[in-house]
N, C-alpha and C. Protein backbone atom coordinates (compact mmCIF):
# COMPACT_ATOMS: atom_id res chain seq x y z
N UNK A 1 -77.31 -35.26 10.06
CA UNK A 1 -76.76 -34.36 9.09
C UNK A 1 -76.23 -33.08 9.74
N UNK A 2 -76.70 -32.99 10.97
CA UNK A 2 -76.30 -32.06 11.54
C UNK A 2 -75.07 -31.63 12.52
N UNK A 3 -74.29 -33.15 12.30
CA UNK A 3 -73.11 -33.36 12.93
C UNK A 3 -71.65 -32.51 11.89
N UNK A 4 -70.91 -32.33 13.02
CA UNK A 4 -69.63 -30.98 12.25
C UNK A 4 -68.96 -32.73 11.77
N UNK A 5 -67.89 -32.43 10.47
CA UNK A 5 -67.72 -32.87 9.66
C UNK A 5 -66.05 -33.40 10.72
N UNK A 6 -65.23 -32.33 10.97
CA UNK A 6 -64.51 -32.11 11.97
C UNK A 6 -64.23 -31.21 12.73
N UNK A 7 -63.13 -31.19 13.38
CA UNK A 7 -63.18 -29.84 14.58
C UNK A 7 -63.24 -28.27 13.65
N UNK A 8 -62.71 -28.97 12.51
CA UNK A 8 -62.49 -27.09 12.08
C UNK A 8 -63.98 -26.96 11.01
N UNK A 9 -64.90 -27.63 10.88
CA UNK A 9 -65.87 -27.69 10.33
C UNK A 9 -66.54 -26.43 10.93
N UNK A 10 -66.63 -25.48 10.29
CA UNK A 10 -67.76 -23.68 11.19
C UNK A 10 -69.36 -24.34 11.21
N UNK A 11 -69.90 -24.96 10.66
CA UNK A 11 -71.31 -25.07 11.06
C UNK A 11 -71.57 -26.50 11.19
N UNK A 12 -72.76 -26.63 12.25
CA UNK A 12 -73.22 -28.18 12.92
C UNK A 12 -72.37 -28.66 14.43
N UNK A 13 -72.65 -29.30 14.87
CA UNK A 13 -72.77 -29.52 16.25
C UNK A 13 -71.78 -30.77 16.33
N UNK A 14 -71.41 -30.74 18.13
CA UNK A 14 -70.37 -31.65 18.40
C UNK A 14 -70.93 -33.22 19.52
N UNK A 15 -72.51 -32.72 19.56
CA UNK A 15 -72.95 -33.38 21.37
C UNK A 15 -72.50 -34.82 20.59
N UNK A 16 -72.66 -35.16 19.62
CA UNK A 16 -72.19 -36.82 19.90
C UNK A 16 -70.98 -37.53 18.80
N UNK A 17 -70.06 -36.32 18.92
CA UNK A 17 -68.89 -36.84 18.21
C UNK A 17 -68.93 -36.13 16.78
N UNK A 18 -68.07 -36.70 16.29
CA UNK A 18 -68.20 -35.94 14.90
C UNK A 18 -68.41 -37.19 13.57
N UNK A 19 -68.79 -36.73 12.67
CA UNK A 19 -69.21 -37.51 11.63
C UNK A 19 -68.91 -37.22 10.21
N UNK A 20 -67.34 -37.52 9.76
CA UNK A 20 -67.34 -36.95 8.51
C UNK A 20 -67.67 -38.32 7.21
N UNK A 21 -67.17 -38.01 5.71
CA UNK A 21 -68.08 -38.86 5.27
C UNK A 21 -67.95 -40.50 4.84
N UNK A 22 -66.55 -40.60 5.33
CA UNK A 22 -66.60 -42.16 5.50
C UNK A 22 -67.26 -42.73 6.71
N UNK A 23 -67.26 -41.70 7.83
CA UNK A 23 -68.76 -42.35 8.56
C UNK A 23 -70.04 -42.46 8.48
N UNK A 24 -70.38 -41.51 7.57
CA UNK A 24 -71.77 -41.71 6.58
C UNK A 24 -72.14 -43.18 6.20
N UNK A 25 -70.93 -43.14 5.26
CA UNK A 25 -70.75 -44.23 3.71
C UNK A 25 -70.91 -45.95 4.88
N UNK A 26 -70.12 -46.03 6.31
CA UNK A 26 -69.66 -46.92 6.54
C UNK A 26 -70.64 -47.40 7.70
N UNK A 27 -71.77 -46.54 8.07
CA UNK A 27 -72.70 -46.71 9.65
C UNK A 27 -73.22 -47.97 9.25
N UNK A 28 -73.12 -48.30 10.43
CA UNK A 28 -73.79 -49.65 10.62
C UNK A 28 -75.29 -50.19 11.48
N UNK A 29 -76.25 -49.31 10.58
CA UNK A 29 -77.20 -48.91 11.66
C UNK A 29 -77.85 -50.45 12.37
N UNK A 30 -77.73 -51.82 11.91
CA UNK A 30 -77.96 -52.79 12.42
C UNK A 30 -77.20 -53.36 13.49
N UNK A 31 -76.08 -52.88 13.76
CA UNK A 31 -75.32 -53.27 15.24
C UNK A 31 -75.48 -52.20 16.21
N UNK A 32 -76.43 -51.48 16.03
CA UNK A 32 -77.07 -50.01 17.34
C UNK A 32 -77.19 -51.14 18.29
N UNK A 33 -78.28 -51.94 17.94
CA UNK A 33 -79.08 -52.15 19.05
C UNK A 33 -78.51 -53.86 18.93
N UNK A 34 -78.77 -54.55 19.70
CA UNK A 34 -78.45 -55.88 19.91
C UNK A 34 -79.46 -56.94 19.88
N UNK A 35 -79.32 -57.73 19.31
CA UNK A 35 -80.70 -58.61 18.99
C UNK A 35 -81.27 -58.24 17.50
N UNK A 36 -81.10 -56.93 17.24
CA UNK A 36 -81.73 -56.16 15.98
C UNK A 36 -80.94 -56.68 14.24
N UNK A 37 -81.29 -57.60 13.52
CA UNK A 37 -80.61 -57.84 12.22
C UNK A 37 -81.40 -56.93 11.20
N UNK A 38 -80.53 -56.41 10.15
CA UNK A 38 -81.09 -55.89 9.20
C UNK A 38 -82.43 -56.10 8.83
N UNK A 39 -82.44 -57.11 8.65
CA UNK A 39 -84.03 -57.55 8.21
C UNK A 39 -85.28 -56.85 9.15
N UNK A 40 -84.98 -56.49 10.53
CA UNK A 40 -85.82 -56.05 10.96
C UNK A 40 -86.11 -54.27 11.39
N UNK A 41 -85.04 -53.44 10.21
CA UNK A 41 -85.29 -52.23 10.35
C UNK A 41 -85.73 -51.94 8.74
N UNK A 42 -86.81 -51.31 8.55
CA UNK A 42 -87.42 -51.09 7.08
C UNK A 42 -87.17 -49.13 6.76
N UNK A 43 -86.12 -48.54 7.56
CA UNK A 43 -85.79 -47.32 7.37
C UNK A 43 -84.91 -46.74 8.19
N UNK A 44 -84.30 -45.41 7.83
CA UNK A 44 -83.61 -44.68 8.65
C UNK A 44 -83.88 -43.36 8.41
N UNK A 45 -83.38 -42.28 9.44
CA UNK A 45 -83.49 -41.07 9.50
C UNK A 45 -82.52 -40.11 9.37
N UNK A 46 -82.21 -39.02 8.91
CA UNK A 46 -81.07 -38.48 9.01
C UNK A 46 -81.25 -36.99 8.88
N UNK A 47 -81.79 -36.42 10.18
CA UNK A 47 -82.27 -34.94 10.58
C UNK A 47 -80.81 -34.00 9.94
N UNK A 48 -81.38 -33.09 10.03
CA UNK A 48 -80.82 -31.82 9.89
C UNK A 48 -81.36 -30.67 10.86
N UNK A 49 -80.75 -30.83 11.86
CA UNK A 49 -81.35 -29.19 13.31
C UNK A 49 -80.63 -28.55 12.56
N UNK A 50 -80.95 -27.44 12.64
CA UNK A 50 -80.64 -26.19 11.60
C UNK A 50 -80.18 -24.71 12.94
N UNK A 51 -79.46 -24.85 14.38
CA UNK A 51 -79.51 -24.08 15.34
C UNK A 51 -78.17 -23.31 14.65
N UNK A 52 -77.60 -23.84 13.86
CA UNK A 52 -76.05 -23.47 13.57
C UNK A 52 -76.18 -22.74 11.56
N UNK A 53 -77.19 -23.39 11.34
CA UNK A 53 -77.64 -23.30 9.69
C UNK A 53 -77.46 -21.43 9.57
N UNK A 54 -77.30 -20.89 8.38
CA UNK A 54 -77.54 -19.43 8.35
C UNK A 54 -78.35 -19.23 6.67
N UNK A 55 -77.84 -20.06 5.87
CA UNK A 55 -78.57 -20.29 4.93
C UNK A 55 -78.32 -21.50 3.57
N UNK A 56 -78.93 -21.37 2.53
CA UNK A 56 -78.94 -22.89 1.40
C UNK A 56 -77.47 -23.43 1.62
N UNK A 57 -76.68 -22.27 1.80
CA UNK A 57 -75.21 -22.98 1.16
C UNK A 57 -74.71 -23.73 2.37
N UNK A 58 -75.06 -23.59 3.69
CA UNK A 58 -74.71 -24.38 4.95
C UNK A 58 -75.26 -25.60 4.82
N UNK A 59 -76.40 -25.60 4.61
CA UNK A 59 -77.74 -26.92 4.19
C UNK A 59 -77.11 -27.72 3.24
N UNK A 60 -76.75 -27.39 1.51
CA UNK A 60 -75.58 -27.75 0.95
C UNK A 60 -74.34 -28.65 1.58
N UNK A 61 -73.70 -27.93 2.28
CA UNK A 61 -72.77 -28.12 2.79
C UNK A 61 -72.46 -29.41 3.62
N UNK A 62 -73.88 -29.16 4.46
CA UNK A 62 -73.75 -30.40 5.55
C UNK A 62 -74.35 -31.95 5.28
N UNK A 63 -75.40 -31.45 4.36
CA UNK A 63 -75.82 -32.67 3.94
C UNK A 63 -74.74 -33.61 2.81
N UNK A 64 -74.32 -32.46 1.60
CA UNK A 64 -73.99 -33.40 0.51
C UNK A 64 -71.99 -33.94 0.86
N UNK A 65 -71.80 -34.59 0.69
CA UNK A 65 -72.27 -36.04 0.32
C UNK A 65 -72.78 -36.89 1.04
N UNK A 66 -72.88 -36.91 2.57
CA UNK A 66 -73.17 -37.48 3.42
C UNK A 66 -74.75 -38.25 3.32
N UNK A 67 -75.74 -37.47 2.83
CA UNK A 67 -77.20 -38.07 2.19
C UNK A 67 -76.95 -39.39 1.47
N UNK A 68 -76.32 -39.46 0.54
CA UNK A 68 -75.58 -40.19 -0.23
C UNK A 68 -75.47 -41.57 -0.01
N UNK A 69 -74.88 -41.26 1.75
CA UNK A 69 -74.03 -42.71 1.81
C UNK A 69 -75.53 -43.00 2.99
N UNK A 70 -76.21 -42.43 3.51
CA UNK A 70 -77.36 -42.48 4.35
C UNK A 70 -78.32 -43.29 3.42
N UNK A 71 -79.02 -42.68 2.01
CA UNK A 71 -79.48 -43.41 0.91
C UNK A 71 -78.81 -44.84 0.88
N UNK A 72 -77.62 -45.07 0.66
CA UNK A 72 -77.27 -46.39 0.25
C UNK A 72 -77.56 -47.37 1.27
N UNK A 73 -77.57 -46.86 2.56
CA UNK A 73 -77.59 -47.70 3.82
C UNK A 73 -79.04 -48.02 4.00
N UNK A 74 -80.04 -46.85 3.97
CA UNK A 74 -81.09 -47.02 3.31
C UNK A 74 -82.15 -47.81 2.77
């Protein structure tokens, strides 16, 4: 959640690319790893580092809609 949305996004971080929200909606967290089928992950995670955060409305900001499509994958 803590990934910038795009380059002109002011808050959240760049170390592993950027993530706006059709990459949310579309992750494919069962082809990470190889060998790994859906069936054998029972959750996911989706932090928020807060080094860039200043307050609710950034938190707001970065999470929604992106939670969303994290839930559905979920």
């Amino acid at each position: 959640m803590d990934i910038k949305y795009n380059d002109y996004t002011e808050r959240g971080l760049i170390r592993s690319g950027l993530n706006d929200v059709q990459g949310a909606y579309s992750w494919k967290v069962d082809s990470l790893v190889s060998g790994v089928s859906g069936d054998n992950i029972i959750g996911v995670e989706a932090p928020l580092w807060t080094e860039t955060i200043v307050n609710g409305n950034d938190i707001e900001y970065m999470v929604s809609p992106r939670i969303v499509g994290v839930a559905k994958i979920a």
